[in-house]
Protein backbone atom coordinates (compact mmCIF):
# COMPACT_ATOMS: atom_id res chain seq x y z
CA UNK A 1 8.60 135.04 63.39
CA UNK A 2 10.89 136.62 66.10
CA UNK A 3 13.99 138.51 65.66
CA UNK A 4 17.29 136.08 64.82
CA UNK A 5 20.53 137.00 66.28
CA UNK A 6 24.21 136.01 66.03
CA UNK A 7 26.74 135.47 68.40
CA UNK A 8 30.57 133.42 68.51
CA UNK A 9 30.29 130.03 69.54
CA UNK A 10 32.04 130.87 72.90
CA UNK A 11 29.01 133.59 74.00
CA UNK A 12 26.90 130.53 73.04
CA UNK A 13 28.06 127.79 75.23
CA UNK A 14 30.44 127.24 77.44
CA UNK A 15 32.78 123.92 76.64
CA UNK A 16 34.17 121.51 78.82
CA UNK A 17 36.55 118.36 77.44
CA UNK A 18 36.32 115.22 79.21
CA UNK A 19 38.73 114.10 81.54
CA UNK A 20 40.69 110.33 81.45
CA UNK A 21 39.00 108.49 84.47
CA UNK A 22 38.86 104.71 85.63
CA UNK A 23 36.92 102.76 83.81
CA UNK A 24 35.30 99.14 84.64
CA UNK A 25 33.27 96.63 82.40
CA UNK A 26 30.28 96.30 85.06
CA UNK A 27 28.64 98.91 87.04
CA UNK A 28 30.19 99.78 90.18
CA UNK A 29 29.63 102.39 92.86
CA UNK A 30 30.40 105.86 92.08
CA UNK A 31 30.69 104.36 88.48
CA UNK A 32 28.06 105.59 86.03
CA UNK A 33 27.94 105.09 81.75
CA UNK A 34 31.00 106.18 79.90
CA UNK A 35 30.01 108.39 76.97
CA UNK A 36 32.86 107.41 74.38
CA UNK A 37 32.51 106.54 70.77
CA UNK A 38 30.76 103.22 71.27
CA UNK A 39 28.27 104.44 73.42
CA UNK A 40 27.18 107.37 71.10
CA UNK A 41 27.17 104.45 67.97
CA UNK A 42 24.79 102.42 70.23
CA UNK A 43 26.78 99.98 71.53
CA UNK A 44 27.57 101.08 75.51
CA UNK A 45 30.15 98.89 76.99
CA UNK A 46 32.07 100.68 79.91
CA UNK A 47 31.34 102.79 83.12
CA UNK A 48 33.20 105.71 84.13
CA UNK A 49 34.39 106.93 87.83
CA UNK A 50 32.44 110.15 88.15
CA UNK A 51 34.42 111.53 90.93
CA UNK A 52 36.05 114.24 89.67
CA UNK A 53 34.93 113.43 86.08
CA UNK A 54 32.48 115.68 83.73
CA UNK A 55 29.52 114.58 83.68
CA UNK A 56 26.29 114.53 81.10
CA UNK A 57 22.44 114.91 81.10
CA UNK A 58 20.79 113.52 78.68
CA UNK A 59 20.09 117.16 76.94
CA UNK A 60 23.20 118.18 77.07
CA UNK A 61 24.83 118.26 73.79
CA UNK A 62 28.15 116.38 72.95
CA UNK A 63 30.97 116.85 70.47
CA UNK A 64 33.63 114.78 69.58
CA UNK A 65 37.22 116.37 69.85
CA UNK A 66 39.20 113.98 68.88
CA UNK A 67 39.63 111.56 65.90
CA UNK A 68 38.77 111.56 61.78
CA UNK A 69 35.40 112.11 62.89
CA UNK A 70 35.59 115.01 65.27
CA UNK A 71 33.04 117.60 65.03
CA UNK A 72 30.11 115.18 65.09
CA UNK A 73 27.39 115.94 67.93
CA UNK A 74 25.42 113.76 69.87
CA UNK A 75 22.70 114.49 72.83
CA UNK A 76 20.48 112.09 74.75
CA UNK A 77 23.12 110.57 76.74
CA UNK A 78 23.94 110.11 80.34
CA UNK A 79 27.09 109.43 82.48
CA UNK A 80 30.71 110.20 82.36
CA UNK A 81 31.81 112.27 79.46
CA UNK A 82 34.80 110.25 77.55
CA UNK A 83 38.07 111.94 76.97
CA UNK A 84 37.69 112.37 73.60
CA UNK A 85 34.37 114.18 74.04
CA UNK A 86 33.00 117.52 75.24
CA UNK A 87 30.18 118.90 77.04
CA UNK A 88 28.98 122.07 75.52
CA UNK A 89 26.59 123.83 77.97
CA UNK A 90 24.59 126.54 76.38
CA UNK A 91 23.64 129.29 77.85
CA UNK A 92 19.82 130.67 78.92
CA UNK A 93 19.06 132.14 75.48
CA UNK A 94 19.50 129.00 73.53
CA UNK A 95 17.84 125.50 73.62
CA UNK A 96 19.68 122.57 73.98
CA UNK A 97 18.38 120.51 71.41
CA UNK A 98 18.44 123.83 69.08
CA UNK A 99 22.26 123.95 69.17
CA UNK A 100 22.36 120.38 68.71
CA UNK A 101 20.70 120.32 65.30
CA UNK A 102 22.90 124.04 64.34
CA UNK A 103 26.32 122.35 65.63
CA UNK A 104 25.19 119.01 63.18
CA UNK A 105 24.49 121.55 59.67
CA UNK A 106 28.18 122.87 60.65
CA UNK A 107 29.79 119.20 60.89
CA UNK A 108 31.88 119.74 57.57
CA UNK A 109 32.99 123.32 58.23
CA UNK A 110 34.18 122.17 61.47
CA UNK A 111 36.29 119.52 60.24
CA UNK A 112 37.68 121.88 57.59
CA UNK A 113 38.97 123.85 60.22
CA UNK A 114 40.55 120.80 62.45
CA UNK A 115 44.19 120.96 63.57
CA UNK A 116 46.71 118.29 64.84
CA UNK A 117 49.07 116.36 62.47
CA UNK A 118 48.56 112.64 63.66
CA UNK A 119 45.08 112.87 65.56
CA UNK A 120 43.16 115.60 64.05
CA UNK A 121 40.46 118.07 67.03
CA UNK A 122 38.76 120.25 67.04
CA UNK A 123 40.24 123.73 66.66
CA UNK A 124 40.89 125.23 70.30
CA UNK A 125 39.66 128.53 68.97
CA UNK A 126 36.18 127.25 67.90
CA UNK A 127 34.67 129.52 70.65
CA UNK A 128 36.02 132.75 69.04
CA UNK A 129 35.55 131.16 64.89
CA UNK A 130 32.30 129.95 64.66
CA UNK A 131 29.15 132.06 64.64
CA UNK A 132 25.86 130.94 65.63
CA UNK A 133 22.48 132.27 64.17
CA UNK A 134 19.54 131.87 66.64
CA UNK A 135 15.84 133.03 66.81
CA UNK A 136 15.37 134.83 69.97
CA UNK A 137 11.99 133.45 70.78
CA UNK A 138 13.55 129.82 72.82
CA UNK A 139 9.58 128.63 71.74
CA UNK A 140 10.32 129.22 68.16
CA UNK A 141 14.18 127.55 68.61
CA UNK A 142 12.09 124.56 70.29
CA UNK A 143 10.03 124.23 67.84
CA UNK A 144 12.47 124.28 65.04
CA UNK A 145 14.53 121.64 66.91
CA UNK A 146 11.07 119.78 66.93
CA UNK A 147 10.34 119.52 63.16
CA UNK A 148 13.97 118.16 62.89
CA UNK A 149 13.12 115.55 65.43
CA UNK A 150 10.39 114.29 63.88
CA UNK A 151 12.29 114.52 60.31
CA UNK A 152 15.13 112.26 62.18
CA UNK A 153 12.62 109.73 63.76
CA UNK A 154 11.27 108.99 60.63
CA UNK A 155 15.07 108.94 59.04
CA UNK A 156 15.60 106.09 62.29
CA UNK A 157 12.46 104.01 61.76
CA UNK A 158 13.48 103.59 57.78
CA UNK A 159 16.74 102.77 59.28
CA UNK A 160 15.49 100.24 61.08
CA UNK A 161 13.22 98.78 58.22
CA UNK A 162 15.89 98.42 56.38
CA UNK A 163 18.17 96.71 58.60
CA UNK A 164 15.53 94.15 59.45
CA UNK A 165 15.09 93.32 55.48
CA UNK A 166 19.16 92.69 54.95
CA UNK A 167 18.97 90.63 58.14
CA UNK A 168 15.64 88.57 56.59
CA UNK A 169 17.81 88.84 53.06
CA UNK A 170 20.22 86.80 54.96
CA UNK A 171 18.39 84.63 56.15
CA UNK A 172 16.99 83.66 52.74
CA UNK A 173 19.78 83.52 50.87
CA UNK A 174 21.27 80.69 53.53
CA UNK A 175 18.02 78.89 53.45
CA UNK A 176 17.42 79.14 50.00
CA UNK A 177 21.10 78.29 48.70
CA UNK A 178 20.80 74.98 51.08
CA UNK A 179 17.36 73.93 51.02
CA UNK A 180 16.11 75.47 47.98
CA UNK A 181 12.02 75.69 47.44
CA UNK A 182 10.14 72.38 46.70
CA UNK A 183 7.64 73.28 43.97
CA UNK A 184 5.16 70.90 44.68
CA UNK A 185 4.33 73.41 47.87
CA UNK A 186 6.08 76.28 46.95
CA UNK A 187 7.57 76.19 50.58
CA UNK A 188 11.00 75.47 51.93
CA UNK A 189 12.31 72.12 52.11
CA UNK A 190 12.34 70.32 55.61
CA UNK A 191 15.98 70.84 56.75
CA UNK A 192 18.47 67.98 56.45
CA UNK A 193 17.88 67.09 60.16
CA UNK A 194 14.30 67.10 59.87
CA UNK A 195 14.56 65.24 56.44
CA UNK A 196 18.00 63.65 55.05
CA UNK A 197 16.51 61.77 52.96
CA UNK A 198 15.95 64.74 51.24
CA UNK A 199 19.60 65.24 50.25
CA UNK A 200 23.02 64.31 49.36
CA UNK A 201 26.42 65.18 50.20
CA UNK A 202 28.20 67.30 48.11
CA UNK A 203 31.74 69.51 48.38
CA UNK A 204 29.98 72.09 49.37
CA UNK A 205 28.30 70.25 51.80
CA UNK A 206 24.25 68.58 51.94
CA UNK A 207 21.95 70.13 49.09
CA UNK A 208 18.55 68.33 47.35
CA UNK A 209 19.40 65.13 45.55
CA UNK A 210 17.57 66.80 42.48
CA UNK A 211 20.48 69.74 42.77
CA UNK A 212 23.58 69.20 40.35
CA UNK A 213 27.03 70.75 41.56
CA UNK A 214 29.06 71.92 38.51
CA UNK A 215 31.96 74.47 38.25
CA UNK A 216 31.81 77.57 37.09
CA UNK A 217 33.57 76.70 34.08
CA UNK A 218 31.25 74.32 33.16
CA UNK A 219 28.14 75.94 33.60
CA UNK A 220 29.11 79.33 32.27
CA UNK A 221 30.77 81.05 28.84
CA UNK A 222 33.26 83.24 30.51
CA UNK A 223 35.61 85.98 29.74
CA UNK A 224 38.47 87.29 31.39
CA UNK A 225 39.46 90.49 30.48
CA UNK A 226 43.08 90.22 30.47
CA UNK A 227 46.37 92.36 28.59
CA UNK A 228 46.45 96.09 28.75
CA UNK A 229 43.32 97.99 28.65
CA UNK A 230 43.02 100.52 25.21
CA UNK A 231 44.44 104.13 26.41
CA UNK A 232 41.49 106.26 28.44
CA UNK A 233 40.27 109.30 27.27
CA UNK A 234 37.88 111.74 28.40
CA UNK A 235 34.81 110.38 26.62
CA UNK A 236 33.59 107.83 24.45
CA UNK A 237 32.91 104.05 25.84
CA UNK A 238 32.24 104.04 29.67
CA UNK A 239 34.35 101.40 31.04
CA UNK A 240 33.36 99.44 34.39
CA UNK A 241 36.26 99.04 36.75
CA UNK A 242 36.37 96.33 39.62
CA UNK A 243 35.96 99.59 41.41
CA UNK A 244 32.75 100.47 39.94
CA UNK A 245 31.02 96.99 40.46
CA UNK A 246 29.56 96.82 43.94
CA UNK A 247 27.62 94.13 45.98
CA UNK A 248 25.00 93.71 44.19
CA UNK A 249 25.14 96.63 41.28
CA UNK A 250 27.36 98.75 39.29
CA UNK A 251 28.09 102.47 40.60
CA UNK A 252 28.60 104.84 37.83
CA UNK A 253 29.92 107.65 40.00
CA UNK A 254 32.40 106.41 42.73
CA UNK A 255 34.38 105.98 39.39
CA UNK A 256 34.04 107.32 35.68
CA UNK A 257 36.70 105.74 33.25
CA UNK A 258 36.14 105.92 29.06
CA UNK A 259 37.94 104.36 26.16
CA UNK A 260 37.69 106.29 22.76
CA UNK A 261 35.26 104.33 21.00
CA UNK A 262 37.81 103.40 17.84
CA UNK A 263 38.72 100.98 20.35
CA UNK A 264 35.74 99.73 22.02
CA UNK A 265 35.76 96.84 19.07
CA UNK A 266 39.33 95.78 19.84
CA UNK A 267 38.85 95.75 23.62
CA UNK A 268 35.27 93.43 23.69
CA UNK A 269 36.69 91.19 20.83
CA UNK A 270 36.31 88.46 23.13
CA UNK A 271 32.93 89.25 23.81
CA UNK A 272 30.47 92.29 23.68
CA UNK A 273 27.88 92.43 27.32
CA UNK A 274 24.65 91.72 27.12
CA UNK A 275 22.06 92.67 29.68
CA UNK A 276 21.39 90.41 32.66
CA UNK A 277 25.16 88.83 32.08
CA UNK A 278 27.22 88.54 35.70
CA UNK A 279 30.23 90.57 36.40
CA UNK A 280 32.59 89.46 39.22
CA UNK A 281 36.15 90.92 40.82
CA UNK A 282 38.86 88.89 41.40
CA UNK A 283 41.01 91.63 42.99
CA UNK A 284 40.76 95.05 44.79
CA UNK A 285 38.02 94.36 45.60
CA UNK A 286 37.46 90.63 45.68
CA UNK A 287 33.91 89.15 45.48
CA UNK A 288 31.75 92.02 44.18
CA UNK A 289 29.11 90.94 42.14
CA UNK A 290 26.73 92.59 40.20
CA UNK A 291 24.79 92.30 36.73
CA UNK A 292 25.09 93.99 33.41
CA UNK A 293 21.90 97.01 33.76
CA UNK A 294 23.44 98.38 29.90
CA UNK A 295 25.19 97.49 27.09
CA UNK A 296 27.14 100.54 25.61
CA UNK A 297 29.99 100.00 28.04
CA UNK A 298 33.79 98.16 27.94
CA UNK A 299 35.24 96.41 30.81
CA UNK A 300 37.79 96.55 32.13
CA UNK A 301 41.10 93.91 33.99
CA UNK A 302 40.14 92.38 36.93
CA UNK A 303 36.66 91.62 36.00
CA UNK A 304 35.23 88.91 34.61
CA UNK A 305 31.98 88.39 32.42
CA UNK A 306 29.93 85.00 33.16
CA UNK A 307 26.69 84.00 30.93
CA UNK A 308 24.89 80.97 32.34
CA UNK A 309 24.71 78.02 29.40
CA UNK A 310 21.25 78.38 28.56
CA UNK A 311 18.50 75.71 29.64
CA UNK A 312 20.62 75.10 32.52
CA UNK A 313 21.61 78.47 34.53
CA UNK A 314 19.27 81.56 34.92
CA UNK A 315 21.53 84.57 35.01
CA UNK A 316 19.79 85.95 37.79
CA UNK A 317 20.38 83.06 39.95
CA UNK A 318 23.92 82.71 39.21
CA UNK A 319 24.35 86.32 40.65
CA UNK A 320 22.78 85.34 44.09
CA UNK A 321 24.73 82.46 43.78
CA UNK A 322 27.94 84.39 43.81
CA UNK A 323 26.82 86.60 46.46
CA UNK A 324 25.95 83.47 48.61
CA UNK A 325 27.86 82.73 51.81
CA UNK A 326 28.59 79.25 50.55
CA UNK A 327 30.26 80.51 47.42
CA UNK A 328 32.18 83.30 49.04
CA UNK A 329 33.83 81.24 51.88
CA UNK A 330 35.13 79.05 49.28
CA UNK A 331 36.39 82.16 47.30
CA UNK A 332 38.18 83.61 49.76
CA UNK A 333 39.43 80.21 50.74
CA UNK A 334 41.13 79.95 47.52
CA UNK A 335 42.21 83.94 47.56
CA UNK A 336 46.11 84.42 47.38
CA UNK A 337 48.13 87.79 48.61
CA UNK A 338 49.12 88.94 51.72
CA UNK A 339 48.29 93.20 51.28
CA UNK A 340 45.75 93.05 48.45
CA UNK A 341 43.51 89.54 48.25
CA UNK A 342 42.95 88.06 44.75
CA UNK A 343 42.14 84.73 42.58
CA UNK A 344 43.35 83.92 39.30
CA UNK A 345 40.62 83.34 36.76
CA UNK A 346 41.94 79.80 36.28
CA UNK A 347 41.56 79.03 39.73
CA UNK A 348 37.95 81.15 40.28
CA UNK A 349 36.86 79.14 37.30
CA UNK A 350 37.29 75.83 39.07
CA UNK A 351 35.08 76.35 42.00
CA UNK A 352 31.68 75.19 42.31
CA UNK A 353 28.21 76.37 42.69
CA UNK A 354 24.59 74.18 42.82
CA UNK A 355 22.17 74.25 40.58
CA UNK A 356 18.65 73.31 40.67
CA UNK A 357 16.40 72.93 37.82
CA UNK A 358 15.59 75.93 35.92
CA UNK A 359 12.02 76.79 37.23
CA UNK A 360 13.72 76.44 40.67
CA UNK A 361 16.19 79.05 39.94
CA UNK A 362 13.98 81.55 38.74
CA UNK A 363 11.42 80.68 41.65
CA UNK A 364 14.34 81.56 44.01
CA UNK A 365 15.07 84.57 42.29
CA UNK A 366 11.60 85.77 42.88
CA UNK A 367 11.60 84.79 46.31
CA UNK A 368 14.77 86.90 46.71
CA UNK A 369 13.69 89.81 44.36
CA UNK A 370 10.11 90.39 46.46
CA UNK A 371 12.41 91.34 49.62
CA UNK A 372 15.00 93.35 47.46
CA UNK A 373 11.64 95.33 46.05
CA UNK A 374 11.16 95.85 49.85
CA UNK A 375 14.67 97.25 50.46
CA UNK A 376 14.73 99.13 47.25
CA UNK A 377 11.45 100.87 48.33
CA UNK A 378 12.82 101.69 51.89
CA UNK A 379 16.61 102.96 51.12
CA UNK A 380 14.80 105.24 48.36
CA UNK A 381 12.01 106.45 50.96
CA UNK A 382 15.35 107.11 53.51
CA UNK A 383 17.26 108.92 50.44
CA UNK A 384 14.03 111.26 50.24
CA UNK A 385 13.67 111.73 54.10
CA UNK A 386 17.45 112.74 54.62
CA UNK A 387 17.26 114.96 51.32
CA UNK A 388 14.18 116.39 53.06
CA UNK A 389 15.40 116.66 56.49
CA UNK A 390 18.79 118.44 54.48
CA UNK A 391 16.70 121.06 53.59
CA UNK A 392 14.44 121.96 56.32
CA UNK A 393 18.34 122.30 57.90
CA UNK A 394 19.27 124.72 55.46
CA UNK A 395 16.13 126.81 55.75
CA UNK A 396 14.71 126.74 59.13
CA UNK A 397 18.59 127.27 60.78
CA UNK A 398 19.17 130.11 58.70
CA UNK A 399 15.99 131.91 59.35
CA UNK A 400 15.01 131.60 55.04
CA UNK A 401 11.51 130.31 56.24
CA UNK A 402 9.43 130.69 59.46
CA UNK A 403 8.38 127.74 61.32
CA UNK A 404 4.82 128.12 60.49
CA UNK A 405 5.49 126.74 57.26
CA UNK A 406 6.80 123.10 58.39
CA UNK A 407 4.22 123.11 61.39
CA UNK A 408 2.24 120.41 59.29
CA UNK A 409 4.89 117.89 58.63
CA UNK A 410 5.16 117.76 62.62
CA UNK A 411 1.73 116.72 63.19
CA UNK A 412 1.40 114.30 60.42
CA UNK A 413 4.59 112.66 61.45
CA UNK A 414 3.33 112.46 64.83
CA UNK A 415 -0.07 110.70 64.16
């Protein structure tokens, strides 16, 4: 391993800030790609003048200057650099995509060192404040940034897995709430064009004749927690906030809430949780959904507990039902409030959902379930890449652990 060095940012690179320029929606000449914000998030829309106007390679590396967001880098692009970007050129002794991967592990110390009181930058200083470590060997640099690259192409493809499952999730959940599965082939029914015959009108609109629509209230025991909640403390009974229940699941951590237990009695009196049963906000936020996954906790206003009637609504399916497109466009056409958006439990109780026969239900659960198993197995693989990719930052951009070390996780990722 060679020697490392350290220098200040501005014997590093040299920085040039992008310039305002006229802009056009097509391609013109002497107009070239405008590097703003929505080209760097993928979605390229403008062109830039590029007389006069600082320009981009595609290995130069960017930074953003401007906004709640500035300090994040970006390379691989081409064009005009936006006014709310800079170029950072670095000099001979330092790769390009090297300082790129360095300038990304210092993201959160730069923006705890931003100034500006309405739009927060980058410091002006940041030349003279930040120091950069560096191998001196550029081949050993390279081949640092390398193992990186490889550690964020595999971070992208899971990305991209798991975007096509929530799209195909989609998909399913508007086919399956509509159509529903016809057991005798275990297939999708013909749609209503291809088939009416097939089904019936209903306030929610065509569904199979052998569907019944019911409201909530009388397809579900329900409770709504309502009346003061019993004075927190520090420990005891964890109680589930509307804040805690997500799309789909409860989050434990973005908030953690206890009631002493002396008064975890008093508080379910109306009705202790039991696993599977469906939990659903009617205000900040609205229309979370997710399922009881334990049963030593409290809950808490704004949520509201639903248990399918047995023999006629799987718990599982009334979830996805909740979380269906169908159901949530008549929530939120129903919602009241003009800052925060809510529904009374009276009026939630009221609105309908469909229901098939039982061994439909759980068949669509399944159905749905297989391609969350999918997701489940690709946002953990991405959590283990990024954790991964986390530390080889830490290490490899310190100097803590020669290259050598990491070589092999470059060629098996590029097999």
């Amino acid at each position: 391993m060679s020697k490392w060095n350290e220098k200040i940012f501005g014997e590093v690179a040299t920085t040039s800030k992008g310039r305002l320029t006229l802009q056009s929606e097509a391609k013109e000449h002497d107009f070239l790609p405008l590097i703003n914000t929505d080209a760097v998030n993928g979605k390229p829309t403008l062109f830039g003048y590029s007389k006069g106007a600082v320009l981009c390679e595609s290995d130069d590396v960017l930074m953003l200057w401007d906004g709640e967001r500035s300090g994040l880098v970006a390379i691989g692009y081409s064009g005009v650099v936006g006014s709310t970007f800079a170029k950072l050129s670095p000099n001979d002794f330092i790769d390009s995509k090297y300082l790129f991967y360095f300038l990304d592990s210092k993201f959160y110390w730069i923006q705890g060192q931003r100034t500006g009181t309405g739009v927060p930058h980058v410091p002006k200083n940041l030349d003279k404040i930040l120091w950069v470590k560096y191998p001196e060997n550029k081949t050993e640099q390279r081949q640092i940034a390398r193992i990186l690259s490889t550690a964020d192409a595999v971070i992208e493809k899971t990305q991209a897995a798991i975007a096509k499952y929530k799209a195909i999730k989609q998909g399913m959940l508007q086919d399956l709430f509509t159509r529903g599965i016809d057991l005798n082939t275990n297939k999708l029914r013909p749609r209503y064009q291809d088939a009416p015959e097939l089904y019936k009108e209903s306030k929610l609109g065509w569904i199979p004749r052998e569907w019944v629509e019911k409201s909530l209230e009388e397809s579900t025991d329900y409770v709504d927690y309502r009346g003061k909640t019993p004075p927190k403390s520090d420990f005891g009974v964890f109680l589930v906030t509307a804040k805690n229940i997500r799309f789909g699941y409860i989050d434990y951590e973005i908030s953690k809430e206890y009631i002493r237990e002396d008064s975890f009695e008093s508080a379910m009196s109306r009705g202790k949780v039991k696993l599977g049963d469906v939990l659903f906000t009617t205000e900040a936020p609205l229309g979370n959904v997710a399922q009881i996954d334990r049963e030593d906790v409290a809950l808490a206003q704004r949520v509201i507990k639903y248990r399918g009637f047995d023999n006629l609504l799987d718990n599982d399916y009334l979830a996805l039902c909740l979380m269906s497109d169908g159901f949530q466009r008549q929530l939120f056409s129903e919602a009241t409030g003009t800052t925060v958006l809510g529904i009374k439990g009276s009026r939630l109780h009221k609105l309908k959902i469909t229901i098939p026969r039982l061994d439909e239900q759980r068949f669509i659960v399944k159905r749905l379930k297989a391609i969350d198993n999918k997701l489940q197995t690709e946002q953990t693989y991405l959590q283990k890449m990024q954790s991964l990719k986390k530390g080889l930052m830490e290490d490899l951009l310190s100097g803590r652990r020669q290259v050598k070390v990491n070589e092999e996780l470059v060629k098996q990722n590029e097999n």
